[in-house]
N, C-alpha and C. Protein backbone atom coordinates (compact mmCIF):
# COMPACT_ATOMS: atom_id res chain seq x y z
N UNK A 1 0.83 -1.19 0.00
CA UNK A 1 0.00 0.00 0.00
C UNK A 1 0.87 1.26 0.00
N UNK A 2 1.73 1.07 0.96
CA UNK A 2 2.78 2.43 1.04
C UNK A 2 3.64 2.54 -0.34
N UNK A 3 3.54 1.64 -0.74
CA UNK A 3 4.24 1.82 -2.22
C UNK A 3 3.53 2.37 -3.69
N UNK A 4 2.27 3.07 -3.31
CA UNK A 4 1.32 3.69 -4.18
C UNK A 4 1.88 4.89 -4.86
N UNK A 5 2.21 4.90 -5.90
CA UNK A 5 3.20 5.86 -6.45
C UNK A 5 4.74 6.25 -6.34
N UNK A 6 4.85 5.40 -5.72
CA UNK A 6 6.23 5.86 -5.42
C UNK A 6 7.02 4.32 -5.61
N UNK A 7 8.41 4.31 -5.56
CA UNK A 7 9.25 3.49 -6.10
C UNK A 7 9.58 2.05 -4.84
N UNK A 8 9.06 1.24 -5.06
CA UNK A 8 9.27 0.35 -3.70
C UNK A 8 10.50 -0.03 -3.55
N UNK A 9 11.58 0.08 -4.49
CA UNK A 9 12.59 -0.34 -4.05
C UNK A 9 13.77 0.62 -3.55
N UNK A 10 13.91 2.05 -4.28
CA UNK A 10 14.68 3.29 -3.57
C UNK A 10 13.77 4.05 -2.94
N UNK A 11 12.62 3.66 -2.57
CA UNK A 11 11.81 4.24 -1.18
C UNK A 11 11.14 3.61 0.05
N UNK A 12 10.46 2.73 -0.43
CA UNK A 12 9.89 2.28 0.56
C UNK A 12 10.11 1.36 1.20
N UNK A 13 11.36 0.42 0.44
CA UNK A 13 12.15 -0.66 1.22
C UNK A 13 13.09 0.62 2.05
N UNK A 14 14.26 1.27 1.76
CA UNK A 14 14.84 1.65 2.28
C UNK A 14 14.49 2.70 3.41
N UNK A 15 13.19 3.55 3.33
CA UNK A 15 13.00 4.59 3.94
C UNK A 15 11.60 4.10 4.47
N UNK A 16 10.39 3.89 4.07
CA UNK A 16 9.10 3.56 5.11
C UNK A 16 9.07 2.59 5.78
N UNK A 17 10.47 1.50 5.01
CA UNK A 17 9.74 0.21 5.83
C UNK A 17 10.66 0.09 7.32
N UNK A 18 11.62 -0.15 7.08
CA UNK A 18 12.45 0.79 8.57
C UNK A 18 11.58 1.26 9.82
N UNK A 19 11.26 2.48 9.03
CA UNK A 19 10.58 3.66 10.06
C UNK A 19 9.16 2.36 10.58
N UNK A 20 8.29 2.24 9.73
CA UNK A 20 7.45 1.25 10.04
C UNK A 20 7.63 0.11 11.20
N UNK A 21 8.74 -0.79 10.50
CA UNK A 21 9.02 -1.83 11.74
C UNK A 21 9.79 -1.17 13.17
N UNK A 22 10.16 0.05 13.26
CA UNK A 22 10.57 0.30 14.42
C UNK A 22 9.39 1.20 15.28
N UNK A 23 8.67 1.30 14.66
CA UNK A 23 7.72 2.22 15.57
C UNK A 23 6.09 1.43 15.62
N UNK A 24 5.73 0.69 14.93
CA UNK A 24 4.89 -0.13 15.04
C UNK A 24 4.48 -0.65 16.18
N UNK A 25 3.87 -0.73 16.98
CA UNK A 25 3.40 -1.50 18.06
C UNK A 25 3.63 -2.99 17.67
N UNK A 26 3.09 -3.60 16.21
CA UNK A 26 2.81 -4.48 16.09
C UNK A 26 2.64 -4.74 14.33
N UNK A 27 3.83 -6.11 14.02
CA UNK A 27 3.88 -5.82 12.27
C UNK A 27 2.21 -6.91 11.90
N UNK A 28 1.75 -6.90 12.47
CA UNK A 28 0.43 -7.93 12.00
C UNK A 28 -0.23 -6.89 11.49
N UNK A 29 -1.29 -7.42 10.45
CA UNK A 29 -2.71 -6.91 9.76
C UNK A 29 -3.67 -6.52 10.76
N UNK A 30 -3.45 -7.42 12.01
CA UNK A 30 -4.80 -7.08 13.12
C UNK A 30 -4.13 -6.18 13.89
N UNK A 31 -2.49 -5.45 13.88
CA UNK A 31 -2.52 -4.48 14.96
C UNK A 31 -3.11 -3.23 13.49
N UNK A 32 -2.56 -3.51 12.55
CA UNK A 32 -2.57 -2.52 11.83
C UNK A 32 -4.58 -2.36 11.38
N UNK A 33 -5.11 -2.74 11.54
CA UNK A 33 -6.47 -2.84 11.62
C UNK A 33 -7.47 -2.20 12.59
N UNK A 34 -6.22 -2.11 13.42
CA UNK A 34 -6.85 -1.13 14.69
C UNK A 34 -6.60 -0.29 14.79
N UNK A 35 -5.28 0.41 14.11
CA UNK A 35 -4.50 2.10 14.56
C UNK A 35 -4.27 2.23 13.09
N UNK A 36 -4.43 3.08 12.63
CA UNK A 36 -3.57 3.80 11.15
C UNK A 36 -2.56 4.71 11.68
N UNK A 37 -1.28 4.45 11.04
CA UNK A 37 -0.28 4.73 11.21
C UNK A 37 0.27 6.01 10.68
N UNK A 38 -0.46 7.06 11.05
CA UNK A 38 -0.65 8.79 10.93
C UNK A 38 0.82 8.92 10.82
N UNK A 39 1.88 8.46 11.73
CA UNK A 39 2.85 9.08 12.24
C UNK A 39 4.17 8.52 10.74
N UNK A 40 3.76 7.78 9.97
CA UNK A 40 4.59 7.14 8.80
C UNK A 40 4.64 8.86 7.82
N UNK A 41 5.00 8.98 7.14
CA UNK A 41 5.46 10.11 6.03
C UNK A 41 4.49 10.31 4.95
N UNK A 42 3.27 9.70 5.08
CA UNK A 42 2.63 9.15 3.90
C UNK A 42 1.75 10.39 3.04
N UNK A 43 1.06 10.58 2.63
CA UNK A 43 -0.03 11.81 1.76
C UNK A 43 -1.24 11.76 2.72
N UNK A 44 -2.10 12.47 2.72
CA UNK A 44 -3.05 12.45 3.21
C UNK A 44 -3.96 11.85 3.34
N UNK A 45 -4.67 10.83 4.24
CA UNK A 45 -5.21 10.14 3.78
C UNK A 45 -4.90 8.41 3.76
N UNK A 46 -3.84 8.26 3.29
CA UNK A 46 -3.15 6.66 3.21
C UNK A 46 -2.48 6.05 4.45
N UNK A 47 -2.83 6.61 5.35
CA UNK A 47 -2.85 5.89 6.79
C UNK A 47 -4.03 5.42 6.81
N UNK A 48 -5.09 6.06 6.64
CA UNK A 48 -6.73 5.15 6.59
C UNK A 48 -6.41 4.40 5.74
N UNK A 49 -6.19 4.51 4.85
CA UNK A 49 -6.14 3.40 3.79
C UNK A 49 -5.75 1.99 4.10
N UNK A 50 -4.60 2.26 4.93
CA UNK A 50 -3.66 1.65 5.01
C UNK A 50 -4.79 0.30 6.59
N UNK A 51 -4.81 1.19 7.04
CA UNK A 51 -5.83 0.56 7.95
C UNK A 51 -6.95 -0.23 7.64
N UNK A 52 -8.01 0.46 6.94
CA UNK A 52 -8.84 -0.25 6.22
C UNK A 52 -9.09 -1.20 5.18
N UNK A 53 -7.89 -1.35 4.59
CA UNK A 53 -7.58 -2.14 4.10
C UNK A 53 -7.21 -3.93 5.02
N UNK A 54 -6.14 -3.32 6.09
CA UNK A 54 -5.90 -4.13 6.55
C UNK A 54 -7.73 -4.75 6.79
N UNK A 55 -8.25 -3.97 7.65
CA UNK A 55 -9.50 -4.74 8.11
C UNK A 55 -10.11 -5.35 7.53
N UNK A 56 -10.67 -5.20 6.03
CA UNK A 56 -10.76 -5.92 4.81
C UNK A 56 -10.20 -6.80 4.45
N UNK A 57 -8.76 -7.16 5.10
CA UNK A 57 -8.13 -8.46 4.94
C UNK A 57 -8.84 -9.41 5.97
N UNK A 58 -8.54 -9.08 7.05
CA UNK A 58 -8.90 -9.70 8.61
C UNK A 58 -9.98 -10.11 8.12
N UNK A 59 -11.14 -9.29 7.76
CA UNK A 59 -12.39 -9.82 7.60
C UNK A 59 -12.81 -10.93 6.67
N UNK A 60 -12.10 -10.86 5.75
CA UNK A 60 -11.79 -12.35 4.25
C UNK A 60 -11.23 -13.22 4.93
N UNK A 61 -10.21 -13.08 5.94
CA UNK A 61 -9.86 -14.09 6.75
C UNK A 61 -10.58 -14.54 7.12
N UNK A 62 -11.26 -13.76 8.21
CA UNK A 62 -12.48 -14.92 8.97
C UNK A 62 -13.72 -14.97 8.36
N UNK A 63 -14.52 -14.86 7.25
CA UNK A 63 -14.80 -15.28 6.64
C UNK A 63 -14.76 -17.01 5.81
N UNK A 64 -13.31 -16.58 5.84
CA UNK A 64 -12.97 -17.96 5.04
C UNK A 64 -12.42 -19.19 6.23
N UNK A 65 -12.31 -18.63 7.28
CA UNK A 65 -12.07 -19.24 8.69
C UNK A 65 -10.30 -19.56 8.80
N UNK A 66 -10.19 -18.50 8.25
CA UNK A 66 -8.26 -18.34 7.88
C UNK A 66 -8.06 -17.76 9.09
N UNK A 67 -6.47 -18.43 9.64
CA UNK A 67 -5.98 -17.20 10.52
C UNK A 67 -4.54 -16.69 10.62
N UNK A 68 -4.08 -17.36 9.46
CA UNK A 68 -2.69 -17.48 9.43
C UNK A 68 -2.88 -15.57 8.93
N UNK A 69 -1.95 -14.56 8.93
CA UNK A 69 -2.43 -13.97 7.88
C UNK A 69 -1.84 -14.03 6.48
N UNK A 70 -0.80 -14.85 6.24
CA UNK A 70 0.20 -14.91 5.37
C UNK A 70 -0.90 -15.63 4.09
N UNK A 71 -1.36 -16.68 4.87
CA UNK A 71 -2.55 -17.24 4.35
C UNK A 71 -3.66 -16.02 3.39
N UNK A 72 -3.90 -15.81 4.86
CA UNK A 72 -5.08 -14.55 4.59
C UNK A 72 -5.37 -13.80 3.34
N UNK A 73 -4.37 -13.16 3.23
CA UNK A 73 -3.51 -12.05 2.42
C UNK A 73 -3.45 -12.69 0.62
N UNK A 74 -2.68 -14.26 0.62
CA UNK A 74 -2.20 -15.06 -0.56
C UNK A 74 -4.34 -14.79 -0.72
N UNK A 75 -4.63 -15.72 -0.18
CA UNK A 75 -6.26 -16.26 -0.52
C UNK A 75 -6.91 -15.25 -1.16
N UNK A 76 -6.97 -14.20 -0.23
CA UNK A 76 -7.71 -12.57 -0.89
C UNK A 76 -7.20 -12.75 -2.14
N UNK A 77 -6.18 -12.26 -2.27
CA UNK A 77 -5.26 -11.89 -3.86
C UNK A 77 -5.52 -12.74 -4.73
N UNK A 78 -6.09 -14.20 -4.95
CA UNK A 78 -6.20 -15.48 -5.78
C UNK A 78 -7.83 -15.13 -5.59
N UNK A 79 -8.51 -14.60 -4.56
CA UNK A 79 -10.03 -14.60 -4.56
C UNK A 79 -10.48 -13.31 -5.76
N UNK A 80 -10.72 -13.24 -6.98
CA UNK A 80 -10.83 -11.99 -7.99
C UNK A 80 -12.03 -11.78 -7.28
N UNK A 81 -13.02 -11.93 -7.08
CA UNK A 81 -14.56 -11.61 -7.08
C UNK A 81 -14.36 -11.06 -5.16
N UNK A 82 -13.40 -11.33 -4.46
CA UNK A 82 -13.40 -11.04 -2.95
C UNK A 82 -12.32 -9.47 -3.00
N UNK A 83 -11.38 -9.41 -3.65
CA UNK A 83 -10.77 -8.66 -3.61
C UNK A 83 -11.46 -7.65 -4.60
N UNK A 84 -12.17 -7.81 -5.11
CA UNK A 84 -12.72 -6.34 -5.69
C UNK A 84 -13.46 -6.02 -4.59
N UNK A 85 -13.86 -6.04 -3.37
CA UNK A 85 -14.38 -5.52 -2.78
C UNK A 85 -13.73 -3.93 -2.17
N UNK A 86 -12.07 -4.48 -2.03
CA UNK A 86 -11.61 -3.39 -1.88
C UNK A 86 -11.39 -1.66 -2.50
N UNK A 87 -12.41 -2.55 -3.72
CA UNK A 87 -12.46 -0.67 -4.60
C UNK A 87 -13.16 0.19 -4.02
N UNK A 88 -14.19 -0.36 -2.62
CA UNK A 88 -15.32 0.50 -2.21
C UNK A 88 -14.17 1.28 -0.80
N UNK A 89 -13.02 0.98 -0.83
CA UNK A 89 -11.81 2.02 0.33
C UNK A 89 -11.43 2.86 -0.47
N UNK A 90 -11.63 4.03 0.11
CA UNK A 90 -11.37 5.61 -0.28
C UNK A 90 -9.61 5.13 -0.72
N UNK A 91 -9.28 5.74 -1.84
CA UNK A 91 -7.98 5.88 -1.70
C UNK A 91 -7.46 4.29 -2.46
N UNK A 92 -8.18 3.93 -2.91
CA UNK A 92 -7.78 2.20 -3.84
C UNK A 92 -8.69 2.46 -5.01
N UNK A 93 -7.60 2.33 -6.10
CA UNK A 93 -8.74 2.08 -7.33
C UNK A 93 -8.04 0.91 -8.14
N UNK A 94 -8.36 0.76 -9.12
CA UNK A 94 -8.27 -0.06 -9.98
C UNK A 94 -6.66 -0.65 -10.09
N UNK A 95 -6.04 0.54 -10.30
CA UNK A 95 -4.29 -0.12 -10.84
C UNK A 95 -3.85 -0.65 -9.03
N UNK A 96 -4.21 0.57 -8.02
CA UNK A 96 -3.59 -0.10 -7.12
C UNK A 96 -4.29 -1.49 -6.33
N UNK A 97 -5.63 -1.59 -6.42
CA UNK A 97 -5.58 -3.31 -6.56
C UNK A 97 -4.86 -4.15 -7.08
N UNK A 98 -4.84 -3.88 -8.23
CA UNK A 98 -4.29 -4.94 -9.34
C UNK A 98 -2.56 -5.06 -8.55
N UNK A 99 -2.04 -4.27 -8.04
CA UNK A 99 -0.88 -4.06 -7.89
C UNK A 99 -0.78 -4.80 -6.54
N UNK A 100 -1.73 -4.69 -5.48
CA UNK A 100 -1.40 -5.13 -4.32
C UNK A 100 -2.31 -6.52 -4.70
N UNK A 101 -2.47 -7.25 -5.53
CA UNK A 101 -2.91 -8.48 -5.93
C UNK A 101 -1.91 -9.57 -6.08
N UNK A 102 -0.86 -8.49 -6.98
CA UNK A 102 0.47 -9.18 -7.70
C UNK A 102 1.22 -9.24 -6.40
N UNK A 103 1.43 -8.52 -5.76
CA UNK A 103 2.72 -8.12 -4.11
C UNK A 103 1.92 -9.28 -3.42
N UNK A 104 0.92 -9.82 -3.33
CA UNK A 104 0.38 -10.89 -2.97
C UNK A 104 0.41 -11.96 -2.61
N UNK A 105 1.00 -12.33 -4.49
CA UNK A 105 0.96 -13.35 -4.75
C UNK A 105 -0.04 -13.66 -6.05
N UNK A 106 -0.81 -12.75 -6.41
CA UNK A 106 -1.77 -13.38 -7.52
C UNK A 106 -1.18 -13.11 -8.85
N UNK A 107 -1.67 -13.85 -9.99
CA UNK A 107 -1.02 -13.92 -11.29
C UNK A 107 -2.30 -12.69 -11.49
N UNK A 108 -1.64 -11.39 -12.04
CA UNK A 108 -2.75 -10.00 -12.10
C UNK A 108 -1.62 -9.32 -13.10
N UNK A 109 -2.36 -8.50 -13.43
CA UNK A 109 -1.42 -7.06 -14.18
C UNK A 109 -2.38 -6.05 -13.92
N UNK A 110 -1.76 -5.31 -13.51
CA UNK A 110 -1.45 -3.71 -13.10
C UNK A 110 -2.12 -3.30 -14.61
């Protein structure tokens, strides 16, 4: 998600993801489901995102009675008809689905 326009490999590996794992309470989908992470560098806005999204995972999880989230996450991305749900989060459209489909794990194009 944090990689929405910008270059994941001379930015957001080197510079968000850092900052991320050291200030995080917690690297899971379910801490990140509960707090949006205001305090990351991000645009306006893509801390909710970032949140709501997660919850949208959690929730396909248990849904599908998943709890791994590694699981979670692969399943969504291979689910086409479950993961379009996420176009109805402010701040996700079309390419960046397709994009966080592929980072996944799903066979998709952007």
């Amino acid at each position: 998600m944090a990689s929405r326009q910008r270059r994941y490999d001379t930015y957001v590996v080197p510079k968000l993801l850092p900052l991320y794992e050291r200030k995080a309470s917690s690297l899971s989908l379910l801490s990140l489901s509960l707090k949006s992470p205001k305090w990351l560098p991000l645009r306006e806005g893509e801390a909710d995102t970032m949140k709501m999204l997660a919850k949208a995972l959690i929730d396909f999880g248990k849904s599908k009675e998943l709890t791994d989230e590694e699981e979670i996450v692969k399943a969504w991305a291979e689910d086409e008809i479950a993961s379009q749900g996420v176009l109805n989060i402010k701040g996700i459209g079309p390419a960046l689905l397709q994009y966080l489909r592929m980072r996944s794990g799903a066979d998709s194009l952007k």
